[in-house]
PDB file of N, CA and C in Angstrom:
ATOM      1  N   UNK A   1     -16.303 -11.168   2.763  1.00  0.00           N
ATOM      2  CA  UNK A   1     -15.179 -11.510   3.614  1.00  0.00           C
ATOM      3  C   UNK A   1     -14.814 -10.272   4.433  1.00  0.00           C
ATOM      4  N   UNK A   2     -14.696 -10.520   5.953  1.00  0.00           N
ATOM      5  CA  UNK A   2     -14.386  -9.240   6.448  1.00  0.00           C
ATOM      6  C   UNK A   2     -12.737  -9.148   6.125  1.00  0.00           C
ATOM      7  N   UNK A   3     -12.346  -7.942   7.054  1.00  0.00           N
ATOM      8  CA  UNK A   3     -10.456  -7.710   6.952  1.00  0.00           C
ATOM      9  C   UNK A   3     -10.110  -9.209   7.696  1.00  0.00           C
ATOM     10  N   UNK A   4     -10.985  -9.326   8.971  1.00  0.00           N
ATOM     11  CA  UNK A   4      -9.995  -9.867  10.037  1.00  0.00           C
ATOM     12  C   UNK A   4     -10.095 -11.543   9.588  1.00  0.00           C
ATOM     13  N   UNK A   5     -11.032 -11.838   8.642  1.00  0.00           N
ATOM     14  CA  UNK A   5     -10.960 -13.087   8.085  1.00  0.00           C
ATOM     15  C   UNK A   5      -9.939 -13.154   6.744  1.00  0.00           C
ATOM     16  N   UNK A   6      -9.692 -11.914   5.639  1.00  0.00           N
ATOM     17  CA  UNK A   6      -8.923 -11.986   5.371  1.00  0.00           C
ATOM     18  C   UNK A   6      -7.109 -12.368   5.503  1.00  0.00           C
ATOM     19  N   UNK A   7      -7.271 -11.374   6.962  1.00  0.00           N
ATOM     20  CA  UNK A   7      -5.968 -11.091   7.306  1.00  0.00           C
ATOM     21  C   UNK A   7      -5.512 -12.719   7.794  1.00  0.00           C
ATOM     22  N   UNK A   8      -6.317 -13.288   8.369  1.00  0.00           N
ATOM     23  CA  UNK A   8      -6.135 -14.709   8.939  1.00  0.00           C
ATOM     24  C   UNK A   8      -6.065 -15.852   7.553  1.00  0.00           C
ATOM     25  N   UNK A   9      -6.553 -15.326   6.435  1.00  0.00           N
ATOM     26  CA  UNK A   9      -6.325 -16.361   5.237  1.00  0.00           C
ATOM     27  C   UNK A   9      -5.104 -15.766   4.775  1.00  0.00           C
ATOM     28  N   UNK A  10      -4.320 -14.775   4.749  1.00  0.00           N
ATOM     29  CA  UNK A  10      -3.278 -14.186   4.270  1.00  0.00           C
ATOM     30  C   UNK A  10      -1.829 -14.908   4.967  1.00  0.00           C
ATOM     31  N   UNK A  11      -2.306 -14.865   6.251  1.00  0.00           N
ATOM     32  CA  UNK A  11      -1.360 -14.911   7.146  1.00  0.00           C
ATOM     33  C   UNK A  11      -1.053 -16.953   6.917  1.00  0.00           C
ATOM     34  N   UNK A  12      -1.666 -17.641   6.522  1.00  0.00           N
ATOM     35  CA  UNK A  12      -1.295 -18.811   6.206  1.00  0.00           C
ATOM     36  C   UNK A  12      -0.115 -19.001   4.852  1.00  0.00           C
ATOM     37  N   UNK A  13      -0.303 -17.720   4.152  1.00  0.00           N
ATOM     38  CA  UNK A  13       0.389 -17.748   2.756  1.00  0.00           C
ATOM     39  C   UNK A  13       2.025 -17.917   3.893  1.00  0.00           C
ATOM     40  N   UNK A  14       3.086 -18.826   3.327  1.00  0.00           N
ATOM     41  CA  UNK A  14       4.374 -18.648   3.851  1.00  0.00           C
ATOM     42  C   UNK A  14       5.085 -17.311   3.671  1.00  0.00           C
ATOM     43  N   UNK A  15       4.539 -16.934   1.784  1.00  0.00           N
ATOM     44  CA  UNK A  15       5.799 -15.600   1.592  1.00  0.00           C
ATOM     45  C   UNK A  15       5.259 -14.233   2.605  1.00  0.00           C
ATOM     46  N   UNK A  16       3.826 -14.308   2.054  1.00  0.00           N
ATOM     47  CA  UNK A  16       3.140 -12.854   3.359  1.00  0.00           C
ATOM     48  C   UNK A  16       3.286 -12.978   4.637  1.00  0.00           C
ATOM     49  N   UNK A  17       3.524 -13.993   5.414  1.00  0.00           N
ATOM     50  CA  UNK A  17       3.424 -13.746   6.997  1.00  0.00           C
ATOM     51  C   UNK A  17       4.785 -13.411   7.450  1.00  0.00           C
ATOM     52  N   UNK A  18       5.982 -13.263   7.124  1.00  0.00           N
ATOM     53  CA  UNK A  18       7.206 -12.537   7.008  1.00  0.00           C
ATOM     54  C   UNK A  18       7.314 -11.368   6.543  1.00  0.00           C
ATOM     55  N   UNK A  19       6.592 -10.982   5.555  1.00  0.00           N
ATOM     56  CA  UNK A  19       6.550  -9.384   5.342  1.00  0.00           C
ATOM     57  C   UNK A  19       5.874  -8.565   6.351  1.00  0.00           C
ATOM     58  N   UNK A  20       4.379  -9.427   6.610  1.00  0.00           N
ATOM     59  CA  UNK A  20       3.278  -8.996   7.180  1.00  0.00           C
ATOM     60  C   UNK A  20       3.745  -9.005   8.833  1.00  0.00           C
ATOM     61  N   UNK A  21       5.051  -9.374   9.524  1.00  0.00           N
ATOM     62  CA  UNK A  21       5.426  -9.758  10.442  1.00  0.00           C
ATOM     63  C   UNK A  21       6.529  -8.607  10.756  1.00  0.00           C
ATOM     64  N   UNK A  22       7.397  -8.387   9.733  1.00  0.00           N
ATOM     65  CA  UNK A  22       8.462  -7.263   9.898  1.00  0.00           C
ATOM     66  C   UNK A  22       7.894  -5.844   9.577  1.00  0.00           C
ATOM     67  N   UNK A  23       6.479  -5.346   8.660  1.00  0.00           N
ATOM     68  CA  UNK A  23       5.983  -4.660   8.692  1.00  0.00           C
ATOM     69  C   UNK A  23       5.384  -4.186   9.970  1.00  0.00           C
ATOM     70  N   UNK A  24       4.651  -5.086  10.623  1.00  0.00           N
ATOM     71  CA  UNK A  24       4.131  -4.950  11.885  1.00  0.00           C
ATOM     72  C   UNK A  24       5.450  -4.502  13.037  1.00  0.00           C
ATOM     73  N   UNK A  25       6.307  -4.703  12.956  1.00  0.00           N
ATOM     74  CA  UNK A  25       7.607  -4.321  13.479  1.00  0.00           C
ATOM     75  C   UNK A  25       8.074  -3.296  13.558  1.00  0.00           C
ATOM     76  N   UNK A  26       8.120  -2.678  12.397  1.00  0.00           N
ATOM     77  CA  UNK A  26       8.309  -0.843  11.917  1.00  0.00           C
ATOM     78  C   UNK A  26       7.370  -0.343  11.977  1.00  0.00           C
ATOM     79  N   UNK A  27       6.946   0.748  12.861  1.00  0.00           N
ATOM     80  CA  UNK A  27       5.908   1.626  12.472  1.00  0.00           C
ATOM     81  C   UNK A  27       6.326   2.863  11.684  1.00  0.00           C
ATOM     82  N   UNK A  28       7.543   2.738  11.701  1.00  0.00           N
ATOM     83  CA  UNK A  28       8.342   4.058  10.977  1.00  0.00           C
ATOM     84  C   UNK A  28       7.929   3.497   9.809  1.00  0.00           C
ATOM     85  N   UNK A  29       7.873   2.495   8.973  1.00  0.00           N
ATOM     86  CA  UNK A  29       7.950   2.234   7.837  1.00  0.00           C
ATOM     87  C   UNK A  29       6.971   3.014   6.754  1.00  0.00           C
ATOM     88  N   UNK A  30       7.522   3.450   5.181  1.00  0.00           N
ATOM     89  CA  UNK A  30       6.643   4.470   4.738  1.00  0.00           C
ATOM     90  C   UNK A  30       5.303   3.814   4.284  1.00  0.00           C
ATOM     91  N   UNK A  31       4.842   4.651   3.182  1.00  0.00           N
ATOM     92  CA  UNK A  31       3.695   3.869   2.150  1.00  0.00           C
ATOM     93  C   UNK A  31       4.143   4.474   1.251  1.00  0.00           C
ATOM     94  N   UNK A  32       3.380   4.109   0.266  1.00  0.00           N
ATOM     95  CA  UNK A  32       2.952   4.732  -1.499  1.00  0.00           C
ATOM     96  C   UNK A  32       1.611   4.526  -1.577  1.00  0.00           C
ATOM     97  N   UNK A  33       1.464   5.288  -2.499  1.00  0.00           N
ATOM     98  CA  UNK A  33       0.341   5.253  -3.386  1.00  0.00           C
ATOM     99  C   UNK A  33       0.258   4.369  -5.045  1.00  0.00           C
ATOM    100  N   UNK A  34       0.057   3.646  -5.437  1.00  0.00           N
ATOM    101  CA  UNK A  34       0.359   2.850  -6.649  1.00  0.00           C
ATOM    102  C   UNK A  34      -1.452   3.345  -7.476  1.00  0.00           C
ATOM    103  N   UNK A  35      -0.852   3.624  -8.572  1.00  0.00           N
ATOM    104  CA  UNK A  35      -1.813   3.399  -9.542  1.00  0.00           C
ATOM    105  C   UNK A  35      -1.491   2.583 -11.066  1.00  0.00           C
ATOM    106  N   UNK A  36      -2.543   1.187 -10.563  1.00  0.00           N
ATOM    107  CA  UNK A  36      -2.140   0.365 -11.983  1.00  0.00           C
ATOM    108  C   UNK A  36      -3.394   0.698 -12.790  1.00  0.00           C
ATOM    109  N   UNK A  37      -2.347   0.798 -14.000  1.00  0.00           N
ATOM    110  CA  UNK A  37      -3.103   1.005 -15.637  1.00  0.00           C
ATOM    111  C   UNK A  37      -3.226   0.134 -16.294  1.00  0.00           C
ATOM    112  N   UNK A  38      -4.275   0.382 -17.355  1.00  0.00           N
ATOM    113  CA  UNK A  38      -4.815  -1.097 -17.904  1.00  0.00           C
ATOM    114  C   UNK A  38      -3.871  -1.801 -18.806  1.00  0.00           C
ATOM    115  N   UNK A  39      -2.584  -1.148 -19.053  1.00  0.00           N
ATOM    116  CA  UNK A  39      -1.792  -1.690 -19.643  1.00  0.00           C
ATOM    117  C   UNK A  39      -0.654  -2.549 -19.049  1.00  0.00           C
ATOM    118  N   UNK A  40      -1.036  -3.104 -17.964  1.00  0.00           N
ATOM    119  CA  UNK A  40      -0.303  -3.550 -16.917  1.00  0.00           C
ATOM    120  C   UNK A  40       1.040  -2.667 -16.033  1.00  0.00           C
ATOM    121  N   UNK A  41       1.035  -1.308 -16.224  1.00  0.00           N
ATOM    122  CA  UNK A  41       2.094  -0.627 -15.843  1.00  0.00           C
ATOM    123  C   UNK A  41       1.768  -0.023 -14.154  1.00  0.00           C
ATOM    124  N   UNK A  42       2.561   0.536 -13.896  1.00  0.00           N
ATOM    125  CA  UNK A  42       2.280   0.987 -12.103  1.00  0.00           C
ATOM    126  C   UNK A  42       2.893   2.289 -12.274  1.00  0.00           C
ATOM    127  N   UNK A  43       2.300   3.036 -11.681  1.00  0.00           N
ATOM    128  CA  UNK A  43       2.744   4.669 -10.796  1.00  0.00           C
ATOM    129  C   UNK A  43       2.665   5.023  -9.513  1.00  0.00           C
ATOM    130  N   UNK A  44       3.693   5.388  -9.090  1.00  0.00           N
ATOM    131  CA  UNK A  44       3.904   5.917  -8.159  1.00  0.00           C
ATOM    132  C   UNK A  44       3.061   6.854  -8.030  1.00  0.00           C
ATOM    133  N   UNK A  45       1.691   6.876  -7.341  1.00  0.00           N
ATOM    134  CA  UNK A  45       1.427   8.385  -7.341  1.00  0.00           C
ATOM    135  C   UNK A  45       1.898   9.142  -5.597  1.00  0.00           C
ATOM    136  N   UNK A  46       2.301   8.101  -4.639  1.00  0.00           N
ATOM    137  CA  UNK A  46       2.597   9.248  -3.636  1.00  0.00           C
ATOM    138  C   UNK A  46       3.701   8.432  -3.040  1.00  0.00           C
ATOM    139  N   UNK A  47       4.876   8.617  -2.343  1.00  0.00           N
ATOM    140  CA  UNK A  47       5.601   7.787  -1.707  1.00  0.00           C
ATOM    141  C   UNK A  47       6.034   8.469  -0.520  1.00  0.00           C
ATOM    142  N   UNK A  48       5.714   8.291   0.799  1.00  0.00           N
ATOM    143  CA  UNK A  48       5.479   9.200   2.103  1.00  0.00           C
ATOM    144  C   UNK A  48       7.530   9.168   2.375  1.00  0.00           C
ATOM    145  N   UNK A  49       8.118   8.100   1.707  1.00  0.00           N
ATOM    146  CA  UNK A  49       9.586   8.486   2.437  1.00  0.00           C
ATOM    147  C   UNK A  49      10.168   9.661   1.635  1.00  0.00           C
ATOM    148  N   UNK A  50       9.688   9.899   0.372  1.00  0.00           N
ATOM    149  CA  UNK A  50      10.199  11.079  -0.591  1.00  0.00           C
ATOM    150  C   UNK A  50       9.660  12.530  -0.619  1.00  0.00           C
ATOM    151  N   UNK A  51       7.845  11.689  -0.068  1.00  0.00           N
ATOM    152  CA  UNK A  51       7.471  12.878  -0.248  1.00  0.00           C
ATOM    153  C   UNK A  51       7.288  13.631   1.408  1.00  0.00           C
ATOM    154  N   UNK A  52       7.778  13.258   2.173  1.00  0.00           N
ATOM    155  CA  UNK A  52       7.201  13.931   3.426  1.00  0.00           C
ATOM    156  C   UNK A  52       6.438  12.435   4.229  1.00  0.00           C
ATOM    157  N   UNK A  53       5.530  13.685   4.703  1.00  0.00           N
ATOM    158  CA  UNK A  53       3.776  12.690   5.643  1.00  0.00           C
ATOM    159  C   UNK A  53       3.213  13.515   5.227  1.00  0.00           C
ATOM    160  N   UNK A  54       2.399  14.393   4.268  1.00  0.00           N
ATOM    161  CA  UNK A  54       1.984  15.170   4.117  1.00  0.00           C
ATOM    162  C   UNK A  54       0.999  14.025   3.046  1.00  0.00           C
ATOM    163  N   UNK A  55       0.073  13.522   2.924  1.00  0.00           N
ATOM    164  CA  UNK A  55      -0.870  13.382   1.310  1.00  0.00           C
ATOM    165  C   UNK A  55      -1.444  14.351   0.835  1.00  0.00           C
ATOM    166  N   UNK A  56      -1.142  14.586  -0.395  1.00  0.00           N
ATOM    167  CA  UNK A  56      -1.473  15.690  -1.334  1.00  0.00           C
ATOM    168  C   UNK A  56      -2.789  15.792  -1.408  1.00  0.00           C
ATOM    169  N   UNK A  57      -3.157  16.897  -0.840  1.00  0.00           N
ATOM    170  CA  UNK A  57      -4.930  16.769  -1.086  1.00  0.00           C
ATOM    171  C   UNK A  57      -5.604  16.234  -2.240  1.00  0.00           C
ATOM    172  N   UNK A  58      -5.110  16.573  -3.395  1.00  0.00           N
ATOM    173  CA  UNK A  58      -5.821  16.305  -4.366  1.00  0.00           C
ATOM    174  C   UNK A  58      -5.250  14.875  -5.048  1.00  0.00           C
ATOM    175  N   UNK A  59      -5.298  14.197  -4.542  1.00  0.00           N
ATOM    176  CA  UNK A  59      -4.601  13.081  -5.081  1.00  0.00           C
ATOM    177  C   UNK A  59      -5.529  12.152  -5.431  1.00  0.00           C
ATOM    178  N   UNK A  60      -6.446  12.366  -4.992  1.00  0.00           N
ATOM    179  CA  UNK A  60      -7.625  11.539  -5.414  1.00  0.00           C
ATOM    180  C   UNK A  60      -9.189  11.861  -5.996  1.00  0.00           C
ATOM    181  N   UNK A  61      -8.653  13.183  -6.752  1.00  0.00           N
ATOM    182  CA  UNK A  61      -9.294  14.137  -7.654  1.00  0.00           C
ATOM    183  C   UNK A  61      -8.862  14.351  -8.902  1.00  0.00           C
ATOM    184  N   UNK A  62      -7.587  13.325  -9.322  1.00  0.00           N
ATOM    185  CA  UNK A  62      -7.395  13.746 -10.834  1.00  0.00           C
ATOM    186  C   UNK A  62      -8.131  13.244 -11.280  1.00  0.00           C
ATOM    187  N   UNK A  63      -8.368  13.779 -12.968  1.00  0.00           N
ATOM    188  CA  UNK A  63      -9.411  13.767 -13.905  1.00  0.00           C
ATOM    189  C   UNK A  63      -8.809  12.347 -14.714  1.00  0.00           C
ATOM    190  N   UNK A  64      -7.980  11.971 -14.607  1.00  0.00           N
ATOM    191  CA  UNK A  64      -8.250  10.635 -15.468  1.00  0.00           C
ATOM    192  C   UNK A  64      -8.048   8.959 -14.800  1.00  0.00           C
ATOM    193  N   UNK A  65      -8.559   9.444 -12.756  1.00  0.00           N
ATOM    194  CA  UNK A  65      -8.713   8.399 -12.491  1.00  0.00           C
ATOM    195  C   UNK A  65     -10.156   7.684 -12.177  1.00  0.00           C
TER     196      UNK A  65
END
């Protein structure tokens, strides 16, 4: 499946094409970084409104991902 066939099966979902619509709206808007563990939990590993615009170089060099 490419993106742009994705993005066109996404965009039929009702709840995503309102997010995917006001996102497209903000370009100010931040990101994160999420890392899920096998125990169903989530981390924050980067969040651009807290942390800056800067991505941490090594963020995708730790040893236990």
């Amino acid at each position: 499946m490419t993106h742009q066939e994705l993005k066109v099966m996404l965009l039929k979902d009702p709840a995503f094409r309102p997010a995917y619509e006001a996102e497209s709206q903000n370009p100010q808007s931040g990101y994160q970084i999420i890392r899920h563990h096998g125990d169903g939990t989530e981390e924050v590993v980067f969040d651009s409104r807290v942390s800056g615009t800067d991505l941490p170089t090594n963020w995708m060099n730790r040893p236990d991902w």
